[in-house]
PDB file of N, CA and C in Angstrom:
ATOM      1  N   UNK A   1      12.377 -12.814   5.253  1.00  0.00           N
ATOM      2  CA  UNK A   1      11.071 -12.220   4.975  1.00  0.00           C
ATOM      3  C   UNK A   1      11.292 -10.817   4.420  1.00  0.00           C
ATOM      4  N   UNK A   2      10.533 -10.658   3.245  1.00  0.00           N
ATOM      5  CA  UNK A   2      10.370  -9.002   2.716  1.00  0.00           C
ATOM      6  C   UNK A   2      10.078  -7.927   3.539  1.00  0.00           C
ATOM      7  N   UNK A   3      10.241  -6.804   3.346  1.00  0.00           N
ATOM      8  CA  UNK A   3       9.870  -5.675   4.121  1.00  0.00           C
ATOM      9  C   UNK A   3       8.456  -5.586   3.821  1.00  0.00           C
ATOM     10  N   UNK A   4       8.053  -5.521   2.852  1.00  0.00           N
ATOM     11  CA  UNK A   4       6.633  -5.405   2.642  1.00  0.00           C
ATOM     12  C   UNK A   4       5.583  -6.664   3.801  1.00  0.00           C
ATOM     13  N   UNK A   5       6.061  -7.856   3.322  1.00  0.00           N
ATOM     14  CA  UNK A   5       5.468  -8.989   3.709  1.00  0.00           C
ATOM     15  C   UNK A   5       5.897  -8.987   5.080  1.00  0.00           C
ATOM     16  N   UNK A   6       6.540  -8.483   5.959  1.00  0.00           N
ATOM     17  CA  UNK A   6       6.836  -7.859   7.094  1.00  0.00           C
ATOM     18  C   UNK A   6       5.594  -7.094   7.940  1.00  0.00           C
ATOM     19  N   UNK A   7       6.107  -5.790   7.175  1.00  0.00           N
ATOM     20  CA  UNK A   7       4.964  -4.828   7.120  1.00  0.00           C
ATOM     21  C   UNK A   7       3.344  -5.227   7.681  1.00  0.00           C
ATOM     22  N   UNK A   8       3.075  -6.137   6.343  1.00  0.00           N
ATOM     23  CA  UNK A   8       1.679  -6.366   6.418  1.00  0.00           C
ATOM     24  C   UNK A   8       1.337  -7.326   7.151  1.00  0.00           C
ATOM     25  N   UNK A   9       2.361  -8.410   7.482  1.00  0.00           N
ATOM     26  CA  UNK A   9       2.175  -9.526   8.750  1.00  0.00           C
ATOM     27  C   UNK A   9       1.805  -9.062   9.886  1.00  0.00           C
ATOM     28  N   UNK A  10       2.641  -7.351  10.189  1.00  0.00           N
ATOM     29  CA  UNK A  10       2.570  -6.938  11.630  1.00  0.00           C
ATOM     30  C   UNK A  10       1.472  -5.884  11.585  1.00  0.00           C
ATOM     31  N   UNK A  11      -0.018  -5.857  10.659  1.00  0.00           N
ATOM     32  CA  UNK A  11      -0.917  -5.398  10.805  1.00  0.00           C
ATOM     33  C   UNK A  11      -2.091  -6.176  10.385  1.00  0.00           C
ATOM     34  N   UNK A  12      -3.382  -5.893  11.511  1.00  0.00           N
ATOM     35  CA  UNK A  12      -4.457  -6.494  11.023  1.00  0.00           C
ATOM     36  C   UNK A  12      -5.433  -5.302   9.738  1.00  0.00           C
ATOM     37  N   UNK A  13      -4.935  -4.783   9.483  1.00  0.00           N
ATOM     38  CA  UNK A  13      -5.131  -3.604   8.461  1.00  0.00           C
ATOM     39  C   UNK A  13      -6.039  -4.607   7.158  1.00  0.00           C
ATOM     40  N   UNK A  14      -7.082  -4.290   6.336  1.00  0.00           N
ATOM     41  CA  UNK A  14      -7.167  -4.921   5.187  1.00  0.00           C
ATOM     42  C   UNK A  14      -6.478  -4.466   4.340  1.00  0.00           C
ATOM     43  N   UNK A  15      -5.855  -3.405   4.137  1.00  0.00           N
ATOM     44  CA  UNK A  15      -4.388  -3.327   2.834  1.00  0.00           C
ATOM     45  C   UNK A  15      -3.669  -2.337   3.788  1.00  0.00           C
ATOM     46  N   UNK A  16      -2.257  -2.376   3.321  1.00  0.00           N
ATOM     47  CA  UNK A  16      -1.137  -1.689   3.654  1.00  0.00           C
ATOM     48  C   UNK A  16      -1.356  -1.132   2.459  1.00  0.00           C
ATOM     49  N   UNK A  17      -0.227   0.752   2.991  1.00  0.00           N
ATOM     50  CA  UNK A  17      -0.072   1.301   1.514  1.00  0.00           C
ATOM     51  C   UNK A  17       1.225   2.174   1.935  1.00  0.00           C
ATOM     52  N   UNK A  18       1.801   2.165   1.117  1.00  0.00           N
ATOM     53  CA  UNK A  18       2.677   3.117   1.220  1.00  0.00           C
ATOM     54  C   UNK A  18       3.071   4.595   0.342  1.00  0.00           C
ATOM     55  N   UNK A  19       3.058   5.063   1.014  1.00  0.00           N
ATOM     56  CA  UNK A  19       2.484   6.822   0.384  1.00  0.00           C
ATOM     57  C   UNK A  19       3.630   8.038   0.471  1.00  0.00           C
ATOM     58  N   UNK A  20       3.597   8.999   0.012  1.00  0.00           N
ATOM     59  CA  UNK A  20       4.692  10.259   0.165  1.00  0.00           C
ATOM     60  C   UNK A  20       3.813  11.330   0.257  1.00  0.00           C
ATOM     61  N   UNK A  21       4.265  12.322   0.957  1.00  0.00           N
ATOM     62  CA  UNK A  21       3.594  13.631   0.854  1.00  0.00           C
ATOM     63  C   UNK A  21       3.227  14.201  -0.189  1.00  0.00           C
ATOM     64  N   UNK A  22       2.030  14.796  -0.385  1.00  0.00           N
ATOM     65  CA  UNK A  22       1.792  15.718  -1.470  1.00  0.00           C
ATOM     66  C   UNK A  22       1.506  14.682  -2.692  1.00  0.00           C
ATOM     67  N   UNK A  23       0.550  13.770  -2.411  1.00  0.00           N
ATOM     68  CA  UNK A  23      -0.010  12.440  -3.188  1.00  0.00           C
ATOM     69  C   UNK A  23      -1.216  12.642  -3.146  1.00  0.00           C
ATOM     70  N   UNK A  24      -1.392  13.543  -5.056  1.00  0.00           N
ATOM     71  CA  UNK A  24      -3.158  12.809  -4.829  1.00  0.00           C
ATOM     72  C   UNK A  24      -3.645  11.284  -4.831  1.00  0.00           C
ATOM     73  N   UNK A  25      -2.638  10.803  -5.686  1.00  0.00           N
ATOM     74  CA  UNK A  25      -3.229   9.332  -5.503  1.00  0.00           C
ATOM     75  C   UNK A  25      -3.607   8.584  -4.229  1.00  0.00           C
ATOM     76  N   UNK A  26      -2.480   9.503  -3.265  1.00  0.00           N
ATOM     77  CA  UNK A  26      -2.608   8.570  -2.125  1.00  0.00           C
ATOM     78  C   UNK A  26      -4.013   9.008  -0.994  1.00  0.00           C
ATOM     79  N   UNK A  27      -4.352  10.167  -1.426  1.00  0.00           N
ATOM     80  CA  UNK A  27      -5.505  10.452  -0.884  1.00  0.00           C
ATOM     81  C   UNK A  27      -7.128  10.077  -1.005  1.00  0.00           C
ATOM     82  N   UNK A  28      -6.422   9.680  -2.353  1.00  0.00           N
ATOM     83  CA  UNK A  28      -8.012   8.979  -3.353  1.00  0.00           C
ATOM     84  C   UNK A  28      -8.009   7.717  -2.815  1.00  0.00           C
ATOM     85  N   UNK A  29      -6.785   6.918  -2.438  1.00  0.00           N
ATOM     86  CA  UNK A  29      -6.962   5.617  -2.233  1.00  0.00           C
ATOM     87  C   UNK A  29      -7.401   5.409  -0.947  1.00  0.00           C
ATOM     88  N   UNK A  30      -7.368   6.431  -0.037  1.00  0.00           N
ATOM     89  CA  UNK A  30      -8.027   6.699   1.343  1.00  0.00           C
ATOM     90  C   UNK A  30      -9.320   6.794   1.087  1.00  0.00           C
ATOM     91  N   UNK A  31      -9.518   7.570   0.504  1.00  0.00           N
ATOM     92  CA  UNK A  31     -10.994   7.916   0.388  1.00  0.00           C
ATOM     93  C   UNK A  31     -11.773   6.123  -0.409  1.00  0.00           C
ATOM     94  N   UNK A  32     -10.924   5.767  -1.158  1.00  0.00           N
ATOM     95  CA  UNK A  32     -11.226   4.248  -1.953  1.00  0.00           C
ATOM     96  C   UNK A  32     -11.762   3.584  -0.981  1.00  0.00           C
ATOM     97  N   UNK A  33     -10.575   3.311   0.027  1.00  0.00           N
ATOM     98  CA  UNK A  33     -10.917   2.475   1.353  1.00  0.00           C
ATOM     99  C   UNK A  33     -12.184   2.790   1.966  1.00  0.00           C
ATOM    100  N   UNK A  34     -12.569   3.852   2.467  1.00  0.00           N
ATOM    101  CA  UNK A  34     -13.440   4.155   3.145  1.00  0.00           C
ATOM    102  C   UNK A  34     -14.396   4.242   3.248  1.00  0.00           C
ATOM    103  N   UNK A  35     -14.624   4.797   1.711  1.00  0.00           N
ATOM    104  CA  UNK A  35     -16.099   4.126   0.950  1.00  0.00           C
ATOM    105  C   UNK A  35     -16.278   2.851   0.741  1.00  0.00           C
ATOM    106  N   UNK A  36     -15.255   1.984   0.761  1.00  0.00           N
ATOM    107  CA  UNK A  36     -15.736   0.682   0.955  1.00  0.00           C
ATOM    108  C   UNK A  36     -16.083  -0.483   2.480  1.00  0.00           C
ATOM    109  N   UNK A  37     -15.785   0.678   3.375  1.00  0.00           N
ATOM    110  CA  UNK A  37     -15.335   0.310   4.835  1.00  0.00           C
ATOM    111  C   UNK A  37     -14.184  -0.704   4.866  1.00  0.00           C
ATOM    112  N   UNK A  38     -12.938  -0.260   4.233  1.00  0.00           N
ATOM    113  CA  UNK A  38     -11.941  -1.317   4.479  1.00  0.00           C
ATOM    114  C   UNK A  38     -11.130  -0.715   5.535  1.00  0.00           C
ATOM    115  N   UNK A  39     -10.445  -1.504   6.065  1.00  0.00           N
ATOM    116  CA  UNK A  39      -9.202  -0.487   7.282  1.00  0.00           C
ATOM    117  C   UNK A  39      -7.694  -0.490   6.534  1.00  0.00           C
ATOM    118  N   UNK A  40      -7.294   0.453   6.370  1.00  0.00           N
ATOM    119  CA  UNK A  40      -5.847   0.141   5.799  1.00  0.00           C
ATOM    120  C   UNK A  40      -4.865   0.979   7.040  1.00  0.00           C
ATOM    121  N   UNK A  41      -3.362   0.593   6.965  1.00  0.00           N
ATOM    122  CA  UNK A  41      -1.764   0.657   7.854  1.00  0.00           C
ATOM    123  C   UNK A  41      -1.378   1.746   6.303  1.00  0.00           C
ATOM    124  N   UNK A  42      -1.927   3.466   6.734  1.00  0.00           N
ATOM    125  CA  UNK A  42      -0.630   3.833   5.656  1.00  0.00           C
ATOM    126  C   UNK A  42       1.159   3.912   6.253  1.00  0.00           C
ATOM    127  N   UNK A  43       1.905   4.006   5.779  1.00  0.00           N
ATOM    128  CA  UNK A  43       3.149   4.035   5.637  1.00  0.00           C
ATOM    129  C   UNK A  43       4.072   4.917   4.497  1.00  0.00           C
ATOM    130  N   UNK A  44       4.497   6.092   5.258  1.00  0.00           N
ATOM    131  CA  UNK A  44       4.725   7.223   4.344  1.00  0.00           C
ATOM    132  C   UNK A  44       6.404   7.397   4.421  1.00  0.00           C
ATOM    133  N   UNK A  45       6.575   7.240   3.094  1.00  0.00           N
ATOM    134  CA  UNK A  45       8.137   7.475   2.766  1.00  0.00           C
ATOM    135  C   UNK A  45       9.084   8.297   3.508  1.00  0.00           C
ATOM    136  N   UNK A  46       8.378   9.447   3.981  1.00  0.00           N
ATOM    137  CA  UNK A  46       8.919  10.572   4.368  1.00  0.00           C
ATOM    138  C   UNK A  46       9.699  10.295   5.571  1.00  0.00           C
ATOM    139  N   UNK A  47       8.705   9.199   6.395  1.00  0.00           N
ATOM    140  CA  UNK A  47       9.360   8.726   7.720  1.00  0.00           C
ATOM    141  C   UNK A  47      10.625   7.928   7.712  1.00  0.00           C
ATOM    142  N   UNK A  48      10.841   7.084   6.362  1.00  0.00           N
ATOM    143  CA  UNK A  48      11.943   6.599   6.175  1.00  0.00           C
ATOM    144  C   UNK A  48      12.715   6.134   4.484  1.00  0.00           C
ATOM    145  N   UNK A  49      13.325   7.213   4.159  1.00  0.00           N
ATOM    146  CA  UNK A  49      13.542   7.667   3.130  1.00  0.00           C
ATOM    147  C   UNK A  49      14.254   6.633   2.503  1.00  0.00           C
ATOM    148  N   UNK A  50      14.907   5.401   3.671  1.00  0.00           N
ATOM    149  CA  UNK A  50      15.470   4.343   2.653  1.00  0.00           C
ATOM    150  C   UNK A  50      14.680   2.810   2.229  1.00  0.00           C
ATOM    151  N   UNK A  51      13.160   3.143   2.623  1.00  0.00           N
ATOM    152  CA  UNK A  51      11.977   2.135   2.879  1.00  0.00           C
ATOM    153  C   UNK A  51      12.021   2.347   1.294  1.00  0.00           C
ATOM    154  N   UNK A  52      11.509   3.163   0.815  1.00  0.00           N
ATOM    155  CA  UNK A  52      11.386   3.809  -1.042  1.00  0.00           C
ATOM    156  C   UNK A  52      12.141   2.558  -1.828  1.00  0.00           C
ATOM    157  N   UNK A  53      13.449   2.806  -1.965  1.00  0.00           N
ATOM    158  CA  UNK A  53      13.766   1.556  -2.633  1.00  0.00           C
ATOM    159  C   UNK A  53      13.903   0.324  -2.390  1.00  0.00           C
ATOM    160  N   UNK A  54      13.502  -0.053  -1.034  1.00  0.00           N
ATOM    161  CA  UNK A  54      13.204  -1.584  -0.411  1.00  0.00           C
ATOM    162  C   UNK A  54      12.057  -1.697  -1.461  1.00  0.00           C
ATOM    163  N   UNK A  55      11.163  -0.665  -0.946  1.00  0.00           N
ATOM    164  CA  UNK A  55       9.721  -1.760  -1.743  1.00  0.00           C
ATOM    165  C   UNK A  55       9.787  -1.374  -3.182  1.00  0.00           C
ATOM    166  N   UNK A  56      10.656  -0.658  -3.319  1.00  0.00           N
ATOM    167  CA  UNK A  56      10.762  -0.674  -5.520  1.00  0.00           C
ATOM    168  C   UNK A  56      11.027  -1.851  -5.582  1.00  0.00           C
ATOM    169  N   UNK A  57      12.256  -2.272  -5.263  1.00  0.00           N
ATOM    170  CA  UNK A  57      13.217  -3.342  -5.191  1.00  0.00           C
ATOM    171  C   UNK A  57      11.577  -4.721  -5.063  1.00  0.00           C
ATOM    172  N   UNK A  58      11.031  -4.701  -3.982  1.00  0.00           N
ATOM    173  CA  UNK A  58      10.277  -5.806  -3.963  1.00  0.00           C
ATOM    174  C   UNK A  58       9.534  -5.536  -4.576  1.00  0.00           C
ATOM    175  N   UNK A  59       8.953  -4.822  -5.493  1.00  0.00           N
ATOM    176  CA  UNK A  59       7.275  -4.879  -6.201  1.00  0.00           C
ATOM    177  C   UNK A  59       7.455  -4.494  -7.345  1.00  0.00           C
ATOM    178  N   UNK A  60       8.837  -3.813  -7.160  1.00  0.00           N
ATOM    179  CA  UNK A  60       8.756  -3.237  -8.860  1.00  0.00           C
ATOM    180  C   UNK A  60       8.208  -1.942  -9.463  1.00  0.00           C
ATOM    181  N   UNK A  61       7.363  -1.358  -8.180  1.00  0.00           N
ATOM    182  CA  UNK A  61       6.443  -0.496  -8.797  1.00  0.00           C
ATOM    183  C   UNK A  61       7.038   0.808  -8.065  1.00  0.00           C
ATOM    184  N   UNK A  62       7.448   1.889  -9.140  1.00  0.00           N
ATOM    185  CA  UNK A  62       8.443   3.001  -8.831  1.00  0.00           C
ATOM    186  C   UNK A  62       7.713   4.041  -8.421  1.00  0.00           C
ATOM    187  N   UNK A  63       5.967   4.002  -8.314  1.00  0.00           N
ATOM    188  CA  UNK A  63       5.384   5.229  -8.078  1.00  0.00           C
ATOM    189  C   UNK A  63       4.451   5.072  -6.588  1.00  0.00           C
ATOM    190  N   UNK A  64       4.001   6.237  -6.229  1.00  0.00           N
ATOM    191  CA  UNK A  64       3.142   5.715  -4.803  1.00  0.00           C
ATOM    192  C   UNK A  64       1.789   6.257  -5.518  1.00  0.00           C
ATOM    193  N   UNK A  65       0.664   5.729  -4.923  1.00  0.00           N
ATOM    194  CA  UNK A  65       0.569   4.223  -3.405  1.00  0.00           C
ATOM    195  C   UNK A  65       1.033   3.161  -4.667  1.00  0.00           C
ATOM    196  N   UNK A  66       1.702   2.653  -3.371  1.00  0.00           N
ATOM    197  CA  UNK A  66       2.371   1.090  -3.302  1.00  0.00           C
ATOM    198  C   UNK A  66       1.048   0.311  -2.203  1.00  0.00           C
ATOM    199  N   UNK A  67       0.008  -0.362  -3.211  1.00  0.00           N
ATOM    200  CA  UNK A  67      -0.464  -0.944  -2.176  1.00  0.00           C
ATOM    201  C   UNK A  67      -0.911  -2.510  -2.544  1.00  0.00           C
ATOM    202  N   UNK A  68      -0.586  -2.912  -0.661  1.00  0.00           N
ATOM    203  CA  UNK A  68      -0.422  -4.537  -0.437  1.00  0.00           C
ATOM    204  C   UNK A  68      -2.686  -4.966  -0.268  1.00  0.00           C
ATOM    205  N   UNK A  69      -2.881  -5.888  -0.912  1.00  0.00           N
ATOM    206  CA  UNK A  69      -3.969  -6.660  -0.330  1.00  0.00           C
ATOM    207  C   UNK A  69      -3.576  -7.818   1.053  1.00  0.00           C
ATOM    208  N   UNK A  70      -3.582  -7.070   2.001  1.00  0.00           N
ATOM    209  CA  UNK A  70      -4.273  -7.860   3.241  1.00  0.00           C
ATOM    210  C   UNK A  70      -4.732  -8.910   3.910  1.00  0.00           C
ATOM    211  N   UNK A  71      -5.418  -9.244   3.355  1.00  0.00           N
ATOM    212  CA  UNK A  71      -6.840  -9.785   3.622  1.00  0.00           C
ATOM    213  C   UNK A  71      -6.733 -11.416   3.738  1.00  0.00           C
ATOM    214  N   UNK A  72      -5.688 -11.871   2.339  1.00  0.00           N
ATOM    215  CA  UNK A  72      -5.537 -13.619   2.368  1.00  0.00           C
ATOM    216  C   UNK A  72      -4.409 -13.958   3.702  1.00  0.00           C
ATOM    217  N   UNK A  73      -4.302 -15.002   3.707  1.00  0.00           N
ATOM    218  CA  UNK A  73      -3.095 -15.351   4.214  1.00  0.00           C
ATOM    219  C   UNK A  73      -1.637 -14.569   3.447  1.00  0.00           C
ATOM    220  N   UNK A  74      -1.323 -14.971   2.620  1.00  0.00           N
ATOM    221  CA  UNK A  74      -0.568 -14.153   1.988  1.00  0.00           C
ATOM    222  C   UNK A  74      -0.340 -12.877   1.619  1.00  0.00           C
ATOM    223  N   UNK A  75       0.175 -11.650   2.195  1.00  0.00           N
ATOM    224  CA  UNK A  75       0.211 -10.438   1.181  1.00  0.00           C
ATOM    225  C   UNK A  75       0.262 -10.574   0.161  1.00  0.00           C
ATOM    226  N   UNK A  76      -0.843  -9.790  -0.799  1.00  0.00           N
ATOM    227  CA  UNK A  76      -0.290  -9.579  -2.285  1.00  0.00           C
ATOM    228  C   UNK A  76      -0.515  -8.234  -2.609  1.00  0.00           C
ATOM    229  N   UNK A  77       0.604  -7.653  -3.373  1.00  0.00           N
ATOM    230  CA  UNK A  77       0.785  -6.522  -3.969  1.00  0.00           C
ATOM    231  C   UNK A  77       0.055  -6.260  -5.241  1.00  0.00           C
ATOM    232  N   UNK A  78      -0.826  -5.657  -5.252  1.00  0.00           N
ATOM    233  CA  UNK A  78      -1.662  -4.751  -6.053  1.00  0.00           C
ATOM    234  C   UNK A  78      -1.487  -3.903  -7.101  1.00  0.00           C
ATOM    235  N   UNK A  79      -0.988  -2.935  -6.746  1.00  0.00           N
ATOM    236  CA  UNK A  79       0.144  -1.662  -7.694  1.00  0.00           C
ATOM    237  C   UNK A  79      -0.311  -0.596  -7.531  1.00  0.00           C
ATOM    238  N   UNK A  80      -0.681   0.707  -7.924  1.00  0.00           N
ATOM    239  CA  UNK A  80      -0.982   1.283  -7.679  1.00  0.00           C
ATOM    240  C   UNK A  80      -2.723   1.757  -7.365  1.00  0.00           C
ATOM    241  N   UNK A  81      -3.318   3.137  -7.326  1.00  0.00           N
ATOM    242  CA  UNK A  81      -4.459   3.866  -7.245  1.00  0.00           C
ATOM    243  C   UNK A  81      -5.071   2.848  -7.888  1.00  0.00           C
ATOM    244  N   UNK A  82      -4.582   3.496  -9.471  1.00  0.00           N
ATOM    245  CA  UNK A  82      -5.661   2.551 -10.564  1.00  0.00           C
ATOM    246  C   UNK A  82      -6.583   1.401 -10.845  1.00  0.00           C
ATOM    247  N   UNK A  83      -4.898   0.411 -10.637  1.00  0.00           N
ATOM    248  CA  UNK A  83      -5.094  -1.078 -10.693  1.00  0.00           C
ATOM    249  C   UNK A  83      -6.056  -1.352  -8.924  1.00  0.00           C
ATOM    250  N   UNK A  84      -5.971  -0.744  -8.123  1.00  0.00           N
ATOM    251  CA  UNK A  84      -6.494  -0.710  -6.742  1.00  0.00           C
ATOM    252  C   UNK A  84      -8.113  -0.924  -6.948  1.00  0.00           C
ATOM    253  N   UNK A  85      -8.313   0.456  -7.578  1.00  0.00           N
ATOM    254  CA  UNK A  85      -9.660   0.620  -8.049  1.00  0.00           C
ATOM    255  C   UNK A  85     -10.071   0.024  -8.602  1.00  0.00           C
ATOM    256  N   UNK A  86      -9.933  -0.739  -9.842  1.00  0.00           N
ATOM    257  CA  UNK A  86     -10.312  -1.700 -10.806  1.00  0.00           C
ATOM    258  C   UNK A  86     -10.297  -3.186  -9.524  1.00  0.00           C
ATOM    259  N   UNK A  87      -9.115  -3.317  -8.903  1.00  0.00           N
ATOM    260  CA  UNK A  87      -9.394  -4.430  -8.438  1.00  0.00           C
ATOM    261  C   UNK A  87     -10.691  -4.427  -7.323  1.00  0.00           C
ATOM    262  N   UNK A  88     -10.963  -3.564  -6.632  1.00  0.00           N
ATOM    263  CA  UNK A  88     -12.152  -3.656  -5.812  1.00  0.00           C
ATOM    264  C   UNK A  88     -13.747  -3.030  -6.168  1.00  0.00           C
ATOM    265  N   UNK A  89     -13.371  -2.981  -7.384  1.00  0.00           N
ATOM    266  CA  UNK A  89     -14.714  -2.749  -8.312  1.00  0.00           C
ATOM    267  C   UNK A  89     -15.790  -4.104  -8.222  1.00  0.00           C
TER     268      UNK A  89
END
């Protein structure tokens, strides 16, 4: 099992995200959530500096938020702020 798909198994969270200090994106995507009443599991690099290239490695996506949709049975990875926003539009 992936670290990500890990991750998000061991929360009832509606998205996981994973974030670094000093992220506007990652603050907007808080604020995203909240205005929508979703619950999200953040998860910040800082706490474990070799998590960073696990989830490059699984998603591909080199910038933060790294964020997972929740919600199905399956985790699925999203990508960043942007694509986040557009998707829950």
């Amino acid at each position: 099992m992936s670290r990500v798909v890990a991750d998000a198994k061991s929360s009832d969270a509606d998205f996981i995200f994973y974030t670094s200090n000093f992220c506007p994106y990652c603050v907007a995507a808080k604020r995203l959530f909240e205005s929508k009443g979703l619950s999200y599991l953040e998860i910040n690099f800082a706490n474990d500096p070799e998590l960073r290239s696990i989830v490059v490695a699984e998603t591909g996506h080199r910038t933060v938020p790294v964020i997972i949709d929740n919600r199905g049975d399956n985790p699925m990875f999203i990508g960043g702020f942007d694509e986040t926003h557009r998707y829950l539009r």
